[in-house]
Protein backbone atom coordinates (compact mmCIF):
# COMPACT_ATOMS: atom_id res chain seq x y z
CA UNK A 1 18.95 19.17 105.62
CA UNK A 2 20.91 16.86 107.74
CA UNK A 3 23.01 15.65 105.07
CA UNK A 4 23.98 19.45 104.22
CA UNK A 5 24.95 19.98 107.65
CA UNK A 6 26.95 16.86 107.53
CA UNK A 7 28.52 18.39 104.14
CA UNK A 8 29.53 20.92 105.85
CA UNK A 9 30.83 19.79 109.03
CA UNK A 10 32.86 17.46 106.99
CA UNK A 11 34.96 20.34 105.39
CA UNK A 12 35.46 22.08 108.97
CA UNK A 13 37.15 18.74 110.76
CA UNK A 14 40.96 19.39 109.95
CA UNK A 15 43.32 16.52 109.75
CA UNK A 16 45.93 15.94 113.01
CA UNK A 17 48.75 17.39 110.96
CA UNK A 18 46.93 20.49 109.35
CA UNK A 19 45.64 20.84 113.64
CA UNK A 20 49.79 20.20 114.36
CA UNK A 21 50.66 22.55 111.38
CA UNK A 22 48.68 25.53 112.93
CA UNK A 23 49.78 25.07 116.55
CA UNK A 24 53.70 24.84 115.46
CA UNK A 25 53.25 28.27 113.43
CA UNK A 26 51.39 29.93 116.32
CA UNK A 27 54.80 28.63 118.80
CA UNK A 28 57.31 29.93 116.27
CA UNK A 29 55.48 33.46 116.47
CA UNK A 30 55.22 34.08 120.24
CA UNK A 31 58.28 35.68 121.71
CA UNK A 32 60.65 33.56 124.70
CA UNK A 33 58.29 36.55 126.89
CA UNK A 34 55.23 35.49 125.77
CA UNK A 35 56.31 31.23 125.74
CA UNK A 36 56.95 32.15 129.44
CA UNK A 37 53.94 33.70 130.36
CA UNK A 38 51.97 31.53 128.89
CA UNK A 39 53.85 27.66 130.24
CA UNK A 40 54.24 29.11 134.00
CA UNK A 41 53.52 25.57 134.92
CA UNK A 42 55.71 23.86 132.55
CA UNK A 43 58.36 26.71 133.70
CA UNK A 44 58.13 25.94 137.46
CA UNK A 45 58.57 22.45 137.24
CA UNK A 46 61.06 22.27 134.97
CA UNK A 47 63.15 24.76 137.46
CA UNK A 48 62.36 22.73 140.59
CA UNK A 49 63.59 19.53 138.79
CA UNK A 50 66.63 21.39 137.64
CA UNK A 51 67.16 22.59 141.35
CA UNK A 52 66.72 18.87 142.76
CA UNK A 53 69.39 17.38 140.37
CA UNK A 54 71.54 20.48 141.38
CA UNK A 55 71.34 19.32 144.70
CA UNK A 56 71.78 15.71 144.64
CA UNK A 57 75.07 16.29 142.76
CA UNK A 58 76.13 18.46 145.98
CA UNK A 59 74.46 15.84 148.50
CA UNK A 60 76.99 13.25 147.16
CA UNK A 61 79.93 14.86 146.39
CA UNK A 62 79.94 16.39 149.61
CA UNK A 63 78.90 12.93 151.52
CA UNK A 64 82.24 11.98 150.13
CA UNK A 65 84.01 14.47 151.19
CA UNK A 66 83.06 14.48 154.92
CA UNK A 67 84.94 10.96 154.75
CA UNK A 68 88.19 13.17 153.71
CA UNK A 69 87.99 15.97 156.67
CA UNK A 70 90.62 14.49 159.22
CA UNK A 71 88.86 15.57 162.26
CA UNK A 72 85.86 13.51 161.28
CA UNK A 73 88.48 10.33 160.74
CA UNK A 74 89.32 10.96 164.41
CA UNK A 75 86.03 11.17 165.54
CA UNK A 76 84.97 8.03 164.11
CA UNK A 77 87.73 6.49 162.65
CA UNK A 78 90.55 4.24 164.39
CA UNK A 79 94.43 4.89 164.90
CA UNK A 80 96.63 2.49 161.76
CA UNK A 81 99.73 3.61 160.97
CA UNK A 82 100.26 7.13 162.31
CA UNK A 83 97.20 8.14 160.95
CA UNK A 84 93.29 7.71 161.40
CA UNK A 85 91.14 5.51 158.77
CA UNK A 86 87.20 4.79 158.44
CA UNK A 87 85.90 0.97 158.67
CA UNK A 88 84.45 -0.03 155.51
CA UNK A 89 80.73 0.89 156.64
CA UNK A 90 81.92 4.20 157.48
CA UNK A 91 82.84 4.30 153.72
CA UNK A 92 80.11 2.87 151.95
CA UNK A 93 77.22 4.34 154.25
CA UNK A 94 78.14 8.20 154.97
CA UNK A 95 78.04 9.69 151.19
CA UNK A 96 74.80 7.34 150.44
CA UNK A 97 73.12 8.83 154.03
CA UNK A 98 74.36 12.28 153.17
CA UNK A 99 72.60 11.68 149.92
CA UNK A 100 69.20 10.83 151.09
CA UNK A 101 69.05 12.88 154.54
C-alpha cells in the first residue's frame, strides 16, 4: 500500500520547469486588465518608485537653479565685478540640500 501511494505521488510532483512552463502560459493569457488587478502590490510600488526618481531629478535640477536666480546671488552672494557671485559653499551645498530637504 505505501509503496503504491508513493507510485503515485511520484507521477504528480512536476519538475521546476514543467511548474515554470504552466505559470508562463497562464501570464501570456491574462489581459494588461486582469495582470493589473491581480499585482496591485507590485503596481503601487513600482509607481511610487517611479514618482520618487521623478522627483529627485526635479530636487536637483532645481537646487541648481536657485544658484542662477539673481536675486538669490544678492541675497547671499557678494558684489565682484559689477555683478553678484556665490562663495564656493554656496555652490557645492545648495543643489545637494535642495536635494535631500
Amino acid at each position: 500500500m505505501v509503496l503504491a501511494e508513493k507510485q503515485e505521488e511520484a507521477q504528480h510532483v512536476e519538475t521546476v520547469e514543467e511548474v515554470g512552463a504552466v505559470t508562463d502560459e497562464e501570464d501570456h493569457r491574462e489581459t494588461k486588465w486582469q495582470a493589473v488587478k491581480s499585482n496591485k502590490k507590485t503596481l503601487a510600488w513600482i509607481s511610487i518608485m517611479i514618482l520618487v526618481m521623478c522627483l529627485q531629478g526635479f530636487d536637483n535640477q532645481a537646487g541648481g537653479i536657485v544658484i542662477g536666480i539673481e536675486q538669490f546671488r544678492k541675497d547671499f552672494g557678494t558684489p565682484f565685478d559689477g555683478n553678484y557671485v556665490l562663495p564656493a559653499k554656496w555652490q557645492v551645498s545648495v543643489p545637494y540640500q535642495m536635494a535631500h530637504f
